[in-house]
Protein backbone atom coordinates (compact mmCIF):
# COMPACT_ATOMS: atom_id res chain seq x y z
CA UNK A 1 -65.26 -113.86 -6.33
CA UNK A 2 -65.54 -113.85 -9.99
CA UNK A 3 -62.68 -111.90 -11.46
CA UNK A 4 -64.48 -112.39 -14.68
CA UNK A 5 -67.49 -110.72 -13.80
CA UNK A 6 -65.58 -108.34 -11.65
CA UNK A 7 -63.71 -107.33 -14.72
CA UNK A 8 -66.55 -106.95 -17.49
CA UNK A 9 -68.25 -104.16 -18.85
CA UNK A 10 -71.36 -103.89 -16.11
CA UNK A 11 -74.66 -102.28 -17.56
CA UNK A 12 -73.83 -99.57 -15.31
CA UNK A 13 -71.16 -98.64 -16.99
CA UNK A 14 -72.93 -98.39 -20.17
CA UNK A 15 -75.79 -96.33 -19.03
CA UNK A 16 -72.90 -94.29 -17.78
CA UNK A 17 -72.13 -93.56 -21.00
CA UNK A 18 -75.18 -93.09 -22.78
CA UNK A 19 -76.44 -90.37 -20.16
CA UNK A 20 -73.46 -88.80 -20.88
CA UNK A 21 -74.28 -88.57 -24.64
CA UNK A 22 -77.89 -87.87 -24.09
CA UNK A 23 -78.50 -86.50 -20.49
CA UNK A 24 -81.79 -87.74 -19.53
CA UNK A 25 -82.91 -84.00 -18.26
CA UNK A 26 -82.39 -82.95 -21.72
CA UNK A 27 -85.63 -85.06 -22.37
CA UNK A 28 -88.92 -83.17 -23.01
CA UNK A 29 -91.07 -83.34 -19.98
CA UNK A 30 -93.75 -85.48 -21.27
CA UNK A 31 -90.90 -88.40 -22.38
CA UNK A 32 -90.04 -91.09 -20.44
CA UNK A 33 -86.23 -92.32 -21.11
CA UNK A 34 -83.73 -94.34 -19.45
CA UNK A 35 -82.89 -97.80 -18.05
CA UNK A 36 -86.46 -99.56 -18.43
CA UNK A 37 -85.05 -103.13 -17.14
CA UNK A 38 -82.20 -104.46 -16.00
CA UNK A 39 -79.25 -104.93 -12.72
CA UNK A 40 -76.64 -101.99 -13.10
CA UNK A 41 -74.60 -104.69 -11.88
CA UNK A 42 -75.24 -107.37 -14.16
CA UNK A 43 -72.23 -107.82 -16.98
CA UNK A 44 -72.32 -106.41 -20.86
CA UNK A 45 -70.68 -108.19 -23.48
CA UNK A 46 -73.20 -107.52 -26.61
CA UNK A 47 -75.57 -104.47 -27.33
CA UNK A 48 -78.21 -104.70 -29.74
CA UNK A 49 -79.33 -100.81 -30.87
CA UNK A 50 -82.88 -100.53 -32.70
CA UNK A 51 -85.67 -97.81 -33.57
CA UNK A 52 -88.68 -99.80 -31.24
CA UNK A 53 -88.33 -102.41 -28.67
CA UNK A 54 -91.00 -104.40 -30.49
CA UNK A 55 -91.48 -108.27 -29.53
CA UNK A 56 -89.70 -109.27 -32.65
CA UNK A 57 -85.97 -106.86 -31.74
CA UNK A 58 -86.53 -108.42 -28.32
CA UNK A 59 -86.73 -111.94 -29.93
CA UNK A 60 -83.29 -110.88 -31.86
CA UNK A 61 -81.90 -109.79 -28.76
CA UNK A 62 -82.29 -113.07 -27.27
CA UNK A 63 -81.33 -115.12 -30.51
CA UNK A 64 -77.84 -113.43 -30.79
CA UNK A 65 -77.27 -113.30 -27.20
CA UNK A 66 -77.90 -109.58 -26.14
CA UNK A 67 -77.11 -108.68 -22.93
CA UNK A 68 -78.17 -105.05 -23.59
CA UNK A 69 -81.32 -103.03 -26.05
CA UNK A 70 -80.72 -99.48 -26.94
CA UNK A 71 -83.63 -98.11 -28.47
CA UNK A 72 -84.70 -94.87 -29.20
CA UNK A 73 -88.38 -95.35 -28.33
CA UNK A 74 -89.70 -95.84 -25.00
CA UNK A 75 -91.80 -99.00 -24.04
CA UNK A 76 -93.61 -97.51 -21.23
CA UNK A 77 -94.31 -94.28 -22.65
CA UNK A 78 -98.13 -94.32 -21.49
CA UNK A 79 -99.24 -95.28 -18.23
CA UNK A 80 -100.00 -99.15 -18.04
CA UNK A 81 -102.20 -101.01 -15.38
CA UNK A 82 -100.60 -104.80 -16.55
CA UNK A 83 -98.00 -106.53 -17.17
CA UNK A 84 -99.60 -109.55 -17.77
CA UNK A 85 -98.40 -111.55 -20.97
CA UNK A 86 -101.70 -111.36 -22.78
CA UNK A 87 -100.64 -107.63 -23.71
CA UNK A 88 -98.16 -106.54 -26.03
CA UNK A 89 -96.24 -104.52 -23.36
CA UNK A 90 -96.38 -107.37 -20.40
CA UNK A 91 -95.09 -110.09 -23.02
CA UNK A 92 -92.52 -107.50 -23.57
CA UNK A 93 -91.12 -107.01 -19.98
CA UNK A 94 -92.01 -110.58 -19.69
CA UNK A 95 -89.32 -111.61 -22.28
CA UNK A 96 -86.72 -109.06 -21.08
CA UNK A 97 -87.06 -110.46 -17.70
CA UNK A 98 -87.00 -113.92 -17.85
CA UNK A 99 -84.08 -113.67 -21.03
CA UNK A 100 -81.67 -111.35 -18.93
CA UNK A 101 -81.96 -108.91 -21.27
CA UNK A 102 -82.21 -105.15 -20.43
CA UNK A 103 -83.65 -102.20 -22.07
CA UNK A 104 -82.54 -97.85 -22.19
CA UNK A 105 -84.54 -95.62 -24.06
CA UNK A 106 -82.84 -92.60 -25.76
CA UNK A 107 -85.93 -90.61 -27.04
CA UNK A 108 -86.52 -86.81 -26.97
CA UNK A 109 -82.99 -86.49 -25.12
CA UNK A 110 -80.94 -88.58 -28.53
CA UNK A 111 -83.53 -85.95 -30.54
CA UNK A 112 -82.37 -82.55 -28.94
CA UNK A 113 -78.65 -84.14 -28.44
CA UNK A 114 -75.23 -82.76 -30.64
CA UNK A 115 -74.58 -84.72 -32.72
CA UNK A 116 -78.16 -86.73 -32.09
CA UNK A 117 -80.98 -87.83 -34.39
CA UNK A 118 -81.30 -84.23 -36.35
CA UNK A 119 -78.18 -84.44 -37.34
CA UNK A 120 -77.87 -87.66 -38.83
CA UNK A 121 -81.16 -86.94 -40.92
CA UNK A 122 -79.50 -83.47 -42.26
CA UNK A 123 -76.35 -85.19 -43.50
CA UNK A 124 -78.44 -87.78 -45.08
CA UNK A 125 -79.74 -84.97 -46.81
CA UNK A 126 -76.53 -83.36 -47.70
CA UNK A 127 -76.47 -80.14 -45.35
CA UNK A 128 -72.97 -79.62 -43.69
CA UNK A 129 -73.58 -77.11 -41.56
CA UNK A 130 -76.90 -76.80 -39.58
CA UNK A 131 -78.65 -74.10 -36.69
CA UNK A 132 -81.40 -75.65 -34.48
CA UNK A 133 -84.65 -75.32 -36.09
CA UNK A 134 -86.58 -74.43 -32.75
CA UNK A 135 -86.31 -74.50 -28.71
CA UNK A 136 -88.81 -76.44 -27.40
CA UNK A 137 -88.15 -76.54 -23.45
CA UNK A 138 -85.00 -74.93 -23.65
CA UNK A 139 -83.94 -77.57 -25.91
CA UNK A 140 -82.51 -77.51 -29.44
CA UNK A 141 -84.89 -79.43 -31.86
CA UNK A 142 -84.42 -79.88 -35.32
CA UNK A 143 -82.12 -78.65 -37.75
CA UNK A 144 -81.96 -76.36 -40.72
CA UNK A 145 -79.48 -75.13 -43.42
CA UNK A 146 -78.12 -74.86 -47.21
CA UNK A 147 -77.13 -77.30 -49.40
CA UNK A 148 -73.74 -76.56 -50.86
CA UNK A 149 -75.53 -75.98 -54.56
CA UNK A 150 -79.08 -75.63 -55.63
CA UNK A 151 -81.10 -79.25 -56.63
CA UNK A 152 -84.30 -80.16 -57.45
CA UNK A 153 -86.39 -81.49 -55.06
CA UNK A 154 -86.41 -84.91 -56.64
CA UNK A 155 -82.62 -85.20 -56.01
CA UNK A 156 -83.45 -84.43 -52.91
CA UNK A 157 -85.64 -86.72 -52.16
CA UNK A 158 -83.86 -89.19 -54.33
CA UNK A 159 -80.49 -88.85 -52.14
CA UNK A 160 -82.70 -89.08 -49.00
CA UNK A 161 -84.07 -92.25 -49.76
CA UNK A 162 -80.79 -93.91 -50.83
CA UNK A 163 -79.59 -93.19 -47.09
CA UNK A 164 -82.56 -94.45 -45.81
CA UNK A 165 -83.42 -98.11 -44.57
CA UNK A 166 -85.77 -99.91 -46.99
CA UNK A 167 -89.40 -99.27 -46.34
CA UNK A 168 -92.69 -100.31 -47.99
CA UNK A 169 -93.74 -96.60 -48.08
CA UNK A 170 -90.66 -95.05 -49.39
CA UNK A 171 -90.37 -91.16 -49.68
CA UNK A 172 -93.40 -89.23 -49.98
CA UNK A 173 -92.80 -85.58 -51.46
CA UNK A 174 -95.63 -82.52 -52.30
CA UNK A 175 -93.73 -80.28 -54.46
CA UNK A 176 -93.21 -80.04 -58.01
CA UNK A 177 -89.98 -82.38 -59.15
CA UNK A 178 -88.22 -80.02 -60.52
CA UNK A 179 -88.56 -77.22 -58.28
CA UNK A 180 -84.96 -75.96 -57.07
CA UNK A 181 -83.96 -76.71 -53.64
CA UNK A 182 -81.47 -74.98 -51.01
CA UNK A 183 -82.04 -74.04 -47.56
CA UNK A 184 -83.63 -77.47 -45.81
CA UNK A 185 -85.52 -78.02 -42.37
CA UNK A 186 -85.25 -81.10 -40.67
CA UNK A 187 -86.92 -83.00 -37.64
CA UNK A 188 -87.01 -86.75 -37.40
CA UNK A 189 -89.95 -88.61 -36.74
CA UNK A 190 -93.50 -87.01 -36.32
CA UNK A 191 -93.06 -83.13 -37.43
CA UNK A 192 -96.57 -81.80 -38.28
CA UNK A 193 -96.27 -79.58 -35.16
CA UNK A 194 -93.67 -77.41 -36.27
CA UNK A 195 -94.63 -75.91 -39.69
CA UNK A 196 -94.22 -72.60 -37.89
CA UNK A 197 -90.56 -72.59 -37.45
CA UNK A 198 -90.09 -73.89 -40.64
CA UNK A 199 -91.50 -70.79 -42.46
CA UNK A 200 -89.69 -68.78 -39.81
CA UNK A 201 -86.74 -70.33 -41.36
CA UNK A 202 -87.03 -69.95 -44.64
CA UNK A 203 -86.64 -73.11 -45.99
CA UNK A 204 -87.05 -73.97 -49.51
CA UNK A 205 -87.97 -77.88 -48.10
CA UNK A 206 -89.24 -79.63 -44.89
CA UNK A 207 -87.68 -83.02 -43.87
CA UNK A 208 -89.99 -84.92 -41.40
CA UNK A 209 -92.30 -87.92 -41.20
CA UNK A 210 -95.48 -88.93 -40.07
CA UNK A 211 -97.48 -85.30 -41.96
CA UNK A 212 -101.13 -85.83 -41.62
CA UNK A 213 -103.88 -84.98 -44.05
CA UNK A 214 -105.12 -81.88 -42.55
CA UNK A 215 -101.96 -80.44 -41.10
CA UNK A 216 -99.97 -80.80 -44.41
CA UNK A 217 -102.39 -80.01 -46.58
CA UNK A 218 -102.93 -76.22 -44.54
CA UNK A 219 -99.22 -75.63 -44.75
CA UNK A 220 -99.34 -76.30 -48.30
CA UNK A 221 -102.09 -73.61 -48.79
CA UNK A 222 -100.52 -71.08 -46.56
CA UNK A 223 -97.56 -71.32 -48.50
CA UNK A 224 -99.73 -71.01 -51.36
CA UNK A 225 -101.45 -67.96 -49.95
CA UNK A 226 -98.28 -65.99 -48.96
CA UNK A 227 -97.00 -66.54 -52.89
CA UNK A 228 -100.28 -64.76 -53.52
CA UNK A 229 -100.27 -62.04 -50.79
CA UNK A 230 -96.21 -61.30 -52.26
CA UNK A 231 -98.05 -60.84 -56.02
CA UNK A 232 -95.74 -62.48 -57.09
CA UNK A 233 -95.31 -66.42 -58.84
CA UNK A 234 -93.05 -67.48 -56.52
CA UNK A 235 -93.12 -71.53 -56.18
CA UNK A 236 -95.32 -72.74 -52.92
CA UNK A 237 -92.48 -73.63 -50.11
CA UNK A 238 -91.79 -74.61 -48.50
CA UNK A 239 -91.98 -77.85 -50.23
CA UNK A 240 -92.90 -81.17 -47.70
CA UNK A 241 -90.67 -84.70 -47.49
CA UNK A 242 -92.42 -87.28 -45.20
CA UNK A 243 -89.53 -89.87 -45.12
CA UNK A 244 -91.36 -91.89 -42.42
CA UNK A 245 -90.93 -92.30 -38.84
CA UNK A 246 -88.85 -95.12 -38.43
CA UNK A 247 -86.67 -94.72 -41.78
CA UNK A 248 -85.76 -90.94 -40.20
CA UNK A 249 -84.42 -91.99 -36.85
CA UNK A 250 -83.25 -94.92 -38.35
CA UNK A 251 -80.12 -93.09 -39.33
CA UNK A 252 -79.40 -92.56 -35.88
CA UNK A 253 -78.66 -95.92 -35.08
CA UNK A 254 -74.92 -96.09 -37.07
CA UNK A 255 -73.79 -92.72 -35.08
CA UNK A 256 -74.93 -94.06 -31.82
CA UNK A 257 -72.84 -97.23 -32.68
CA UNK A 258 -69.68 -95.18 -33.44
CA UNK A 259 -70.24 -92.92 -30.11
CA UNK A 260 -70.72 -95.87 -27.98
CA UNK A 261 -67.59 -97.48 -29.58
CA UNK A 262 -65.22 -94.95 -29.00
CA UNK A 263 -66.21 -95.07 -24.90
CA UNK A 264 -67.11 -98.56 -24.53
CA UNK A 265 -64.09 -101.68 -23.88
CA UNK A 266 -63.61 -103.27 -27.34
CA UNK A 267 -64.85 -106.57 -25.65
CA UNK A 268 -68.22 -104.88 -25.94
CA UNK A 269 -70.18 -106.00 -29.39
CA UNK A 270 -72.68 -103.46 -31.19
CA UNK A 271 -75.14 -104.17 -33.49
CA UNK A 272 -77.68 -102.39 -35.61
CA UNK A 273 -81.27 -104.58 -34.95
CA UNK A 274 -82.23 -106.44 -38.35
CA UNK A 275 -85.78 -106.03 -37.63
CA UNK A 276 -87.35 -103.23 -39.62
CA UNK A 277 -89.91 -102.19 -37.18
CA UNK A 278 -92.01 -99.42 -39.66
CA UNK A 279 -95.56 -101.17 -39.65
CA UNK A 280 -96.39 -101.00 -43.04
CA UNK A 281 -95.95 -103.72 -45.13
CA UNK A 282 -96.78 -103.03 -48.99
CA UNK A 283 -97.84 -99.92 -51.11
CA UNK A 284 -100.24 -99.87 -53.81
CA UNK A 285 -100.62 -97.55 -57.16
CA UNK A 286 -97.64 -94.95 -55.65
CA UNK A 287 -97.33 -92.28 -58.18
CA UNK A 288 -93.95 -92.22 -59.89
CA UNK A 289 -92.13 -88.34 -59.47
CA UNK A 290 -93.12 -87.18 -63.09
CA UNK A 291 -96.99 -88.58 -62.45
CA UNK A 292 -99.37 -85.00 -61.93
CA UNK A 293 -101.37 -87.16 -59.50
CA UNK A 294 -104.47 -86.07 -60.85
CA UNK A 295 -107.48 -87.87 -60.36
CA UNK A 296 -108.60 -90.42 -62.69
């Protein structure tokens, strides 16, 4: 027998762990987390934790000897009929197979989870103390609360994106810069959905990513209509920070690293994936925070 083998960290162990930290039944019902590939037997020496198991983090994985992916999106969210390699997802599995490399997704379950992805994106943000913004199945999602002091929503924003992994879209705001800033809502990744808790909450700011057209614009002019209906001047909130999907769960990544070392045998390695996995690439004409955006 291999007393070497018999002694190591076994992906079992880790998995262990991370359902522990993130109980898979904590996941909403449409996710799909958990051990995606890989032998609960087979030995962990080095983890490699990342936003997307994209082609190129697998690559990494590979380069720097990864036994182990920990990503907090799924691979096989959606139903597939191939795992051929002339797809995306069957060179995918195709490269985890044949490299010994296996994959766990943390999604929805590292989103509802305390301390989990909400959490990290409020203390980027400066909040201390947070209550859940919603349920959604039972579950805690999202976070909400005060600032120690008043700022404007350009220091807001401005903190945010110094916490934030370098992206070619940056921080995208729809508020007036100098508007004063308290109470804040939070949800990483795509948050369009839940612009009805966040006026239940009273927040002076939303926190999110991914805020489409239609959907933003509306809670913009609901908040615009409610000033109205109050006869009063009040400014429009709450105000709107799209900090983009992978830059918000980013910040998940460094907590996950210091839960997993305080359980794991300090012959296990973790590190944070290189690969910035947001798909965008370059931004043209963005309008600086004192610009009134007009039209030209």
């Amino acid at each position: 027998m291999d007393n070497s083998r018999a002694d190591s960290t076994r992906l079992g162990d880790v998995v262990a762990v991370l359902e522990e930290l993130y109980p898979p039944a904590t996941a909403q019902s449409w996710d799909r987390v958990g051990l995606v590939a890989g032998d609960p037997d087979q030995p962990v020496s080095r983890v490699l934790l990342a936003v997307d198991p994209t082609l190129e983090v697998i690559a990494e994985a590979v380069e720097t000897g990864a036994d182990l992916i920990v990503t907090h999106h799924p691979l096989l969210l959606r139903g597939i009929h191939s795992v051929a390699t002339t797809t995306a997802k069957g060179a995918a599995v195709a490269e985890l197979l044949v490299n010994d490399v296996a994959l766990y997704c943390a999604h929805t379950n590292a989103d509802v989870a305390d301390p989990g992805v909400g959490h990290a994106l409020a203390a980027a943000c400066g909040l201390t103390a947070t209550e859940p913004l919603q349920l959604s199945e039972e579950q805690e999602l999202g976070r909400v609360g005060d600032l120690d002091a008043p700022v404007t929503l350009a220091e807001l924003a401005t903190r945010l994106h110094a916490a934030l992994p370098r992206t070619a879209g940056g921080v995208r705001v729809s508020g007036p810069a100098d508007a004063q800033v308290r109470r804040v809502a939070v949800l990483g990744g795509a948050g369009d959905s839940s612009f009805g808790a966040v006026r239940r909450s009273g927040a002076d700011v939303y926190v999110t990513a991914d805020l489409r057209h239609h959907p933003a614009l509306e809670a913009r002019e609901e908040a615009r209509a409610a000033a109205r209906g109050r006869g009063d001047d009040a400014p429009r909130t709450p105000y709107l920070v799209d900090a983009g999907h992978f830059a918000s769960e980013w910040l998940w990544l460094p907590a996950l690293r210091a839960r997993l070392q305080e359980r794991l045998a300090a012959s296990v390695t973790l590190e944070i994936s290189t690969v910035r996995t947001d798909p965008w690439d370059f931004v043209v004409g963005a309008q600086p925070p004192t610009d009134a955006g007009g039209m030209p």
